[in-house]
N, C-alpha and C. Protein backbone atom coordinates (compact mmCIF):
# COMPACT_ATOMS: atom_id res chain seq x y z
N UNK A 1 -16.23 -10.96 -9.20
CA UNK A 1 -14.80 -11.26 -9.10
C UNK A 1 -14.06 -10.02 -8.61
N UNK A 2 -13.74 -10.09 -7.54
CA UNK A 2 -12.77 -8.96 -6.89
C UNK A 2 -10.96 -8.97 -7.38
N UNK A 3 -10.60 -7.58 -7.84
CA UNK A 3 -9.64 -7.85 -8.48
C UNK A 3 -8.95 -6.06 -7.64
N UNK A 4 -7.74 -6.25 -7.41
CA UNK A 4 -7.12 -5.08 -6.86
C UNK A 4 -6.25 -4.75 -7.99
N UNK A 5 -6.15 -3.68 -8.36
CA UNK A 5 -5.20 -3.30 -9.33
C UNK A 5 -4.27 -2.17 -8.99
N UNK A 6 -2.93 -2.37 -8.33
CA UNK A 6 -1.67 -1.61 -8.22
C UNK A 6 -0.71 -0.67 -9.78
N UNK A 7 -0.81 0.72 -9.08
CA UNK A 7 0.11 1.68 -10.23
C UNK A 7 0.33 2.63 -10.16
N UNK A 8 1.38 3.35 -10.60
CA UNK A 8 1.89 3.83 -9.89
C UNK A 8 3.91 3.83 -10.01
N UNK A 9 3.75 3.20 -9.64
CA UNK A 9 5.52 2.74 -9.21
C UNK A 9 6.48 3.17 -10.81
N UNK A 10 8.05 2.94 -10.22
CA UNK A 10 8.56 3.39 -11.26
C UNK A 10 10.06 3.71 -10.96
N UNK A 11 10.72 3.84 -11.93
CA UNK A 11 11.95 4.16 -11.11
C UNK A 11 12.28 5.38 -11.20
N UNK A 12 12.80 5.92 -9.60
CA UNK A 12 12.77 6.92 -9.29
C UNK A 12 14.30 7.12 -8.16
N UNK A 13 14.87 8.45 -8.58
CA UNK A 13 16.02 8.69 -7.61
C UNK A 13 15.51 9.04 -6.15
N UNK A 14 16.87 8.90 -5.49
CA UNK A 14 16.93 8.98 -3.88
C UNK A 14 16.30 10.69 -4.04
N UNK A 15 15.29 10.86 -2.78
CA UNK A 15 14.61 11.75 -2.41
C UNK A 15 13.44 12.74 -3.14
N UNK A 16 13.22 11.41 -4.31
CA UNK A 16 11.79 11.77 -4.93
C UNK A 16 10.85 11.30 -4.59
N UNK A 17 9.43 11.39 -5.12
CA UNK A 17 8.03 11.12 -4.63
C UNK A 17 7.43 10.00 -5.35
N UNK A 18 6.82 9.50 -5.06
CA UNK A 18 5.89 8.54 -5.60
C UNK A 18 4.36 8.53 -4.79
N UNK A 19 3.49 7.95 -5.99
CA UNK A 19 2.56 8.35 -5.45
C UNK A 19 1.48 6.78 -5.74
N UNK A 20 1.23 6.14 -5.25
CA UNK A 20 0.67 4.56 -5.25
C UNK A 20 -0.65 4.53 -5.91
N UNK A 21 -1.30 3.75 -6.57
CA UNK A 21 -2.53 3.51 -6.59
C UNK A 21 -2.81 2.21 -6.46
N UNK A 22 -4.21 2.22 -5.62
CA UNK A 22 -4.99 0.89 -5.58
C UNK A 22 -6.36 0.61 -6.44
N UNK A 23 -6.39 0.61 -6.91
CA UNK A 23 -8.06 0.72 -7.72
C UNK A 23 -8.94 -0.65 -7.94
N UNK A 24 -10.23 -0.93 -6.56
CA UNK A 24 -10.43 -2.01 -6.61
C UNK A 24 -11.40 -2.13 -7.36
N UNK A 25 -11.89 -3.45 -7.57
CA UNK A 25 -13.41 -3.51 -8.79
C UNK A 25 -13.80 -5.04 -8.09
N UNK A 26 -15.36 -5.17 -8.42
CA UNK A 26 -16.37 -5.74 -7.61
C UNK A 26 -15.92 -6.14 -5.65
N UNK A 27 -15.82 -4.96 -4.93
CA UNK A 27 -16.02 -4.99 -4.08
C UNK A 27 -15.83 -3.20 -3.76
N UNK A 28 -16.83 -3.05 -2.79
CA UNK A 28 -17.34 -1.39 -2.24
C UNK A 28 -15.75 -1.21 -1.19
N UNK A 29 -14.98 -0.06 -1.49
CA UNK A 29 -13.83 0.18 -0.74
C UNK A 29 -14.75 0.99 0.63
N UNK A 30 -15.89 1.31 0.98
CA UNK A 30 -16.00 2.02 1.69
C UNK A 30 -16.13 0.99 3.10
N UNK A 31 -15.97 -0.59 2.70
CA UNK A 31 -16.25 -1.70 3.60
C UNK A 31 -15.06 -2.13 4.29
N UNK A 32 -13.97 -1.49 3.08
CA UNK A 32 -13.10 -2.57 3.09
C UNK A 32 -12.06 -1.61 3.85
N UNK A 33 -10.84 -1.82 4.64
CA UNK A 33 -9.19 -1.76 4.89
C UNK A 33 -8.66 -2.16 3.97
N UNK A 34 -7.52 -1.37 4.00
CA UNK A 34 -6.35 -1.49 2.71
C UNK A 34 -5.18 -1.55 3.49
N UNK A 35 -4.28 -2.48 3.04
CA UNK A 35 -2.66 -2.10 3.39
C UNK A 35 -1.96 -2.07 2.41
N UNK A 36 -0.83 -1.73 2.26
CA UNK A 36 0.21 -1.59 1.46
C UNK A 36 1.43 -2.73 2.23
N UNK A 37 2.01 -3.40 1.34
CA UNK A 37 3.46 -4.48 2.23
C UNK A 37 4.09 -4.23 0.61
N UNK A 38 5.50 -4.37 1.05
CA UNK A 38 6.17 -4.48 -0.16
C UNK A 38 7.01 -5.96 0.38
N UNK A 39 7.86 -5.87 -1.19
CA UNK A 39 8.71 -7.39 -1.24
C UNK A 39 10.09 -7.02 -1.82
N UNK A 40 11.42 -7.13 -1.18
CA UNK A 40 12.18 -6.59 -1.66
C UNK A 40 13.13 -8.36 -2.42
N UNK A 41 13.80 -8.19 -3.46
CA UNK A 41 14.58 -9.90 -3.52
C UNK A 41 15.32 -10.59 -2.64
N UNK A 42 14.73 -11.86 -2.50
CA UNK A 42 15.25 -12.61 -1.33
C UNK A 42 14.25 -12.32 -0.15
N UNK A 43 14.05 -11.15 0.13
CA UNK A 43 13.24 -10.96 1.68
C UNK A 43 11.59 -11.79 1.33
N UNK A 44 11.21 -11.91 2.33
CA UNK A 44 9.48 -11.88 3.07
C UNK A 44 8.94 -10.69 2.46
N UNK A 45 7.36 -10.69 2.56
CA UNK A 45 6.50 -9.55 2.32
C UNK A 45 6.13 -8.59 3.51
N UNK A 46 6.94 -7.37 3.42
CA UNK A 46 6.81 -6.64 5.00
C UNK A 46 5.37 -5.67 4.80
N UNK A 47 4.78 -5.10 6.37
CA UNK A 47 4.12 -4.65 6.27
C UNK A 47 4.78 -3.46 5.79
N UNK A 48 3.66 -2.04 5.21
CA UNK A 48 4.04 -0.83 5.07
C UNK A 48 3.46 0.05 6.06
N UNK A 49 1.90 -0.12 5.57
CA UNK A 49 1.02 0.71 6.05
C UNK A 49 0.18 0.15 5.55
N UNK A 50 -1.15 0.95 6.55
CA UNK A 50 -2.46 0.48 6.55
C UNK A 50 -3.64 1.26 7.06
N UNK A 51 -4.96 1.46 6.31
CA UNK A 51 -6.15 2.48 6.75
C UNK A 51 -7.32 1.59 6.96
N UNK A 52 -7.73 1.99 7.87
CA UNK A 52 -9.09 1.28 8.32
C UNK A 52 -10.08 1.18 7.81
N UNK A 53 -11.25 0.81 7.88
CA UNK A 53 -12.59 0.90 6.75
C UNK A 53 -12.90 2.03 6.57
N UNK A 54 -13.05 2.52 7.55
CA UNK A 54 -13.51 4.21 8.11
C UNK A 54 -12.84 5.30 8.28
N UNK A 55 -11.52 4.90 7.08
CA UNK A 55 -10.49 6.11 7.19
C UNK A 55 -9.41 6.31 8.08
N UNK A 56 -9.77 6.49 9.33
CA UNK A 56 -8.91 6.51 10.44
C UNK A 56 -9.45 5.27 11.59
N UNK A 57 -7.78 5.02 12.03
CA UNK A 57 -6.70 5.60 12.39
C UNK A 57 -6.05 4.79 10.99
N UNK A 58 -5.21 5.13 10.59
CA UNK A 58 -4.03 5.39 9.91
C UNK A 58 -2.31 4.48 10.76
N UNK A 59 -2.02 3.65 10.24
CA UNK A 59 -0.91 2.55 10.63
C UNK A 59 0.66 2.68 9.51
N UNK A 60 1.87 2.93 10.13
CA UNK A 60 2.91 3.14 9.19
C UNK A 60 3.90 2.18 9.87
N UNK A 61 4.55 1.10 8.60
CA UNK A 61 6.39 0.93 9.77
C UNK A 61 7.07 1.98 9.82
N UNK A 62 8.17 1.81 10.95
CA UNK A 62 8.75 2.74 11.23
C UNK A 62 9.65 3.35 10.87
N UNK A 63 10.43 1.99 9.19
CA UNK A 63 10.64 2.49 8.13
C UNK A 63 10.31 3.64 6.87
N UNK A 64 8.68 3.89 7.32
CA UNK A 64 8.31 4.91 6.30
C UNK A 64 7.47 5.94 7.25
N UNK A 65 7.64 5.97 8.58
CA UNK A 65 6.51 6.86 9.06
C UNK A 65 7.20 8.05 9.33
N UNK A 66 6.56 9.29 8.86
CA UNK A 66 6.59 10.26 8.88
C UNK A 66 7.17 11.11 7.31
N UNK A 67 7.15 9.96 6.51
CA UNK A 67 7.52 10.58 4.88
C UNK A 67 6.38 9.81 3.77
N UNK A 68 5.91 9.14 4.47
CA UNK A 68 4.23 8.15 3.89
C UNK A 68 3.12 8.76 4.12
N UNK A 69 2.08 8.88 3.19
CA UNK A 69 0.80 8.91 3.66
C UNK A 69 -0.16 7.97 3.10
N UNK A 70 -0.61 7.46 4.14
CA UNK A 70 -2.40 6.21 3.24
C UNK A 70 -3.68 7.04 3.01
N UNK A 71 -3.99 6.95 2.16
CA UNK A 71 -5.50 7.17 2.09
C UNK A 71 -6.50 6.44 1.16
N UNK A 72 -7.68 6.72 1.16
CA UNK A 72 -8.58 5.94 0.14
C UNK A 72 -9.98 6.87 0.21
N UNK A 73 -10.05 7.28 -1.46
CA UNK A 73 -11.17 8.05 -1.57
C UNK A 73 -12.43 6.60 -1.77
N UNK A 74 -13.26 6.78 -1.32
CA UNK A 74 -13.83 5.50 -1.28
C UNK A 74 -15.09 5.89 -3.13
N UNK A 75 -15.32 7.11 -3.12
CA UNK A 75 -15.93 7.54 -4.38
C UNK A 75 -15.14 7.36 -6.04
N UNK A 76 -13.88 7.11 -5.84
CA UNK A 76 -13.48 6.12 -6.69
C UNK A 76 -12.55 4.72 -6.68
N UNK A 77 -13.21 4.26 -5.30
CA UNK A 77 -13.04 2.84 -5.07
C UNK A 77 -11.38 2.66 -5.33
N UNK A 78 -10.71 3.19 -4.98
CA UNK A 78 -9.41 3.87 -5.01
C UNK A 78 -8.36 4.16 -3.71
N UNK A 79 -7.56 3.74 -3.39
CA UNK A 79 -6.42 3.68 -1.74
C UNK A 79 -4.98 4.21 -2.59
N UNK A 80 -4.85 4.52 -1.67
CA UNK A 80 -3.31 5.73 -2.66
C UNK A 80 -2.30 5.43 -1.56
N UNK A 81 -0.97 5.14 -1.79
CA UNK A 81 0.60 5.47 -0.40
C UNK A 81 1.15 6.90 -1.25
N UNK A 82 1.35 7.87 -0.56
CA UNK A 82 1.79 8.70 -1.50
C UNK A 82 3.25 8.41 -0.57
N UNK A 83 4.14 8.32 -1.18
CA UNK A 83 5.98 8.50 -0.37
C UNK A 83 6.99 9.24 -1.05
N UNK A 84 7.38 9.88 0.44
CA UNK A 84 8.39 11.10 0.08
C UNK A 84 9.26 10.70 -0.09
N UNK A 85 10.85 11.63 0.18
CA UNK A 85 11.58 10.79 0.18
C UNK A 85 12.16 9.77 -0.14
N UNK A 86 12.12 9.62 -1.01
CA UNK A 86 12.03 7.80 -0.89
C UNK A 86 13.68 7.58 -0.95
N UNK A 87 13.84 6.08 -0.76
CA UNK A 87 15.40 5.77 -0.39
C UNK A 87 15.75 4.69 -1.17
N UNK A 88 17.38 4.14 -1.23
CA UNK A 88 17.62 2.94 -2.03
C UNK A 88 16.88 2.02 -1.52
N UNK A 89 16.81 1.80 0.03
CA UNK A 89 16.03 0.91 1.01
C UNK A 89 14.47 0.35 0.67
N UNK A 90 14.25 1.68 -0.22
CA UNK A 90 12.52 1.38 -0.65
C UNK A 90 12.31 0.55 -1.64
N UNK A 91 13.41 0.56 -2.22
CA UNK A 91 13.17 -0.24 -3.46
C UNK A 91 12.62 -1.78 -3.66
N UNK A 92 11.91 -1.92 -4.09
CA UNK A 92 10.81 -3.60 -3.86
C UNK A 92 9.44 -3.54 -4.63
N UNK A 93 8.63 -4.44 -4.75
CA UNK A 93 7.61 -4.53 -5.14
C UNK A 93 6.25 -4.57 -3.98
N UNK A 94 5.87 -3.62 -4.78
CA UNK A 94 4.48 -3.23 -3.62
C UNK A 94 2.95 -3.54 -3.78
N UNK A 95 2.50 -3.94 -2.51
CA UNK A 95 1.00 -4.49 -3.01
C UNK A 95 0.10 -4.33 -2.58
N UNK A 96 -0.93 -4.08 -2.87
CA UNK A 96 -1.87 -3.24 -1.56
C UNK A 96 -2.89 -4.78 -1.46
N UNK A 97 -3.49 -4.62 -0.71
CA UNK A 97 -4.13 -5.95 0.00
C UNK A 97 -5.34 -5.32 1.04
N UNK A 98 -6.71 -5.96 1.01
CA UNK A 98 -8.30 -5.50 1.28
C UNK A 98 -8.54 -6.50 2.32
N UNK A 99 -9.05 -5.84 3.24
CA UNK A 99 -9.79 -6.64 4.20
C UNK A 99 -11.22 -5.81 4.84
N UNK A 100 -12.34 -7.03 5.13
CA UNK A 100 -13.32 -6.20 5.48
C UNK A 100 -13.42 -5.65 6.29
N UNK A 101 -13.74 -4.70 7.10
CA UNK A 101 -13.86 -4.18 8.02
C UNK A 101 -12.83 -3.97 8.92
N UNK A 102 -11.56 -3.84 8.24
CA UNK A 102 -10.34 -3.88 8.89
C UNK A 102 -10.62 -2.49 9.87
N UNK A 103 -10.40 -2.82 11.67
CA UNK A 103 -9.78 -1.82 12.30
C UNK A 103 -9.08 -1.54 13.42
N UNK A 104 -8.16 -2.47 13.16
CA UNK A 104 -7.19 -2.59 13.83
C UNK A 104 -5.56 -3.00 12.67
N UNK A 105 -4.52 -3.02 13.18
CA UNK A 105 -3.17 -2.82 12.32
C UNK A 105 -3.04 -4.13 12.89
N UNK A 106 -2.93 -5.09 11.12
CA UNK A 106 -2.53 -5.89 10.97
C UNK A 106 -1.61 -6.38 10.11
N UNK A 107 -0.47 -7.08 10.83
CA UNK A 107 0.75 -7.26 10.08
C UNK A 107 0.96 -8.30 9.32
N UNK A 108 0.42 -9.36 9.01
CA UNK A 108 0.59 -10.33 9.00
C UNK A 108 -0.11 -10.64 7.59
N UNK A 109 0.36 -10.93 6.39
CA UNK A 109 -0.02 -11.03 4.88
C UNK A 109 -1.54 -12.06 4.93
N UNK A 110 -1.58 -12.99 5.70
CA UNK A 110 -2.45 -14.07 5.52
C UNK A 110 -3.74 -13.30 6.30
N UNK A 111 -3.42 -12.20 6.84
CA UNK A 111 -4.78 -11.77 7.38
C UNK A 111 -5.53 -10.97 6.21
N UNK A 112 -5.01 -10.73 4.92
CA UNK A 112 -5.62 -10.11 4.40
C UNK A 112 -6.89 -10.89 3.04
N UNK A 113 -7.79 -10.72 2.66
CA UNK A 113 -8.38 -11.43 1.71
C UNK A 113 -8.01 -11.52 0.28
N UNK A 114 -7.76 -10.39 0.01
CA UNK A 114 -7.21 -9.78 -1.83
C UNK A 114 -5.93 -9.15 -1.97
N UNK A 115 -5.84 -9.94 -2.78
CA UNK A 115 -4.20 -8.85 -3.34
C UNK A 115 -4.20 -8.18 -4.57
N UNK A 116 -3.24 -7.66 -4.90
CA UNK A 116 -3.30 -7.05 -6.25
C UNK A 116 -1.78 -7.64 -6.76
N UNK A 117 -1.63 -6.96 -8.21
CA UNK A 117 -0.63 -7.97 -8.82
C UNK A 117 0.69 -7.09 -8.18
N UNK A 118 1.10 -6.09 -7.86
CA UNK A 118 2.51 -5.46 -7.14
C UNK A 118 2.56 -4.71 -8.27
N UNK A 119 3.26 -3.20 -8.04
CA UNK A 119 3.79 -2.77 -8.66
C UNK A 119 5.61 -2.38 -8.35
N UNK A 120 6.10 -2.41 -9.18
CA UNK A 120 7.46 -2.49 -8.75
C UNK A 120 7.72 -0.93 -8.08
N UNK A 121 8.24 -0.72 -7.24
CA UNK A 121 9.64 0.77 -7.16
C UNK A 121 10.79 0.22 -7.23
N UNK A 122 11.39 1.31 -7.55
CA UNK A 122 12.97 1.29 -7.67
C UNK A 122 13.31 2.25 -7.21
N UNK A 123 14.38 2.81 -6.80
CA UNK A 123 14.72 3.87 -6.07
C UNK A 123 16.48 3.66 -6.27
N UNK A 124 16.90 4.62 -7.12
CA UNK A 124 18.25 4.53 -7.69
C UNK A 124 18.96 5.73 -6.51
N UNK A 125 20.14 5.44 -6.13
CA UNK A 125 21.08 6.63 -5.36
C UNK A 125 21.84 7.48 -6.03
C-alpha cells in the first residue's frame, strides 16, 4: 500500500521559510518523480514544482521560481520544497504527488498516481 505523507507546513509570516516534507512508504522514491501543487479556497489544484526520477532537471511556476527549491534524498525515501520568502499569496494547502519515472514537467493533477493527505501553509502579512 503506497501512502505519501506531507509535513511540514504551518503558519508562518510574510518573508519566512518553510521547509516541506514528503515521506513515501511502500514504493522506492529512487523510481519515482515528485511534484508539489497546492490548493488555495475556492481555486483548482495548481502546479508548484516538480523533480524527475533522476533528480534533475528540476521544474518551478513562475509564482515560486527563484525563492523554491525541490529535492528528494532518495536514501530516506523522502522529497522536500524548501520556500523562501514566502507571501500572503502562498497561503493554501500543499501536496506532493509520485509518478513513475517522471521526466518531463507535468502540470496536470490527473497525471500523477499518489497523493498525500496536504499539508496546510498559511502565510500571515
Amino acid at each position: 500500500q503506497v501512502q505519501l505523507v506531507e509535513s511540514g507546513g504551518g503558519l508562518v509570516q510574510a518573508g519566512d521559510s518553510l521547509r516541506l516534507s514528503c515521506t513515501a512508504s511502500g514504493l522506492t522514491l529512487s523510481g519515482y518523480g515528485i511534484a508539489w501543487f497546492r490548493q488555495a479556497p475556492g481555486k483548482g489544484r495548481e502546479f508548484v514544482s516538480s523533480i524527475t526520477w533522476s533528480g534533475t532537471p528540476t521544474y518551478y511556476d513562475d509564482s515560486v521560481a527563484g525563492r523554491s527549491t525541490i529535492s528528494k534524498d532518495n536514501t530516506k525515501n523522502t522529497a522536500y520544497l524548501q520556500m523562501n520568502s514566502l507571501k500572503p499569496e502562498d497561503t493554501a494547502v500543499y501536496y506532493c504527488a509520485a509518478r513513475k519515472f517522471l521526466v518531463v514537467r507535468l502540470n496536470r493533477p490527473i497525471e500523477y498516481d499518489y497523493w498525500g493527505q496536504g499539508t496546510q501553509v498559511t502565510v500571515s502579512s
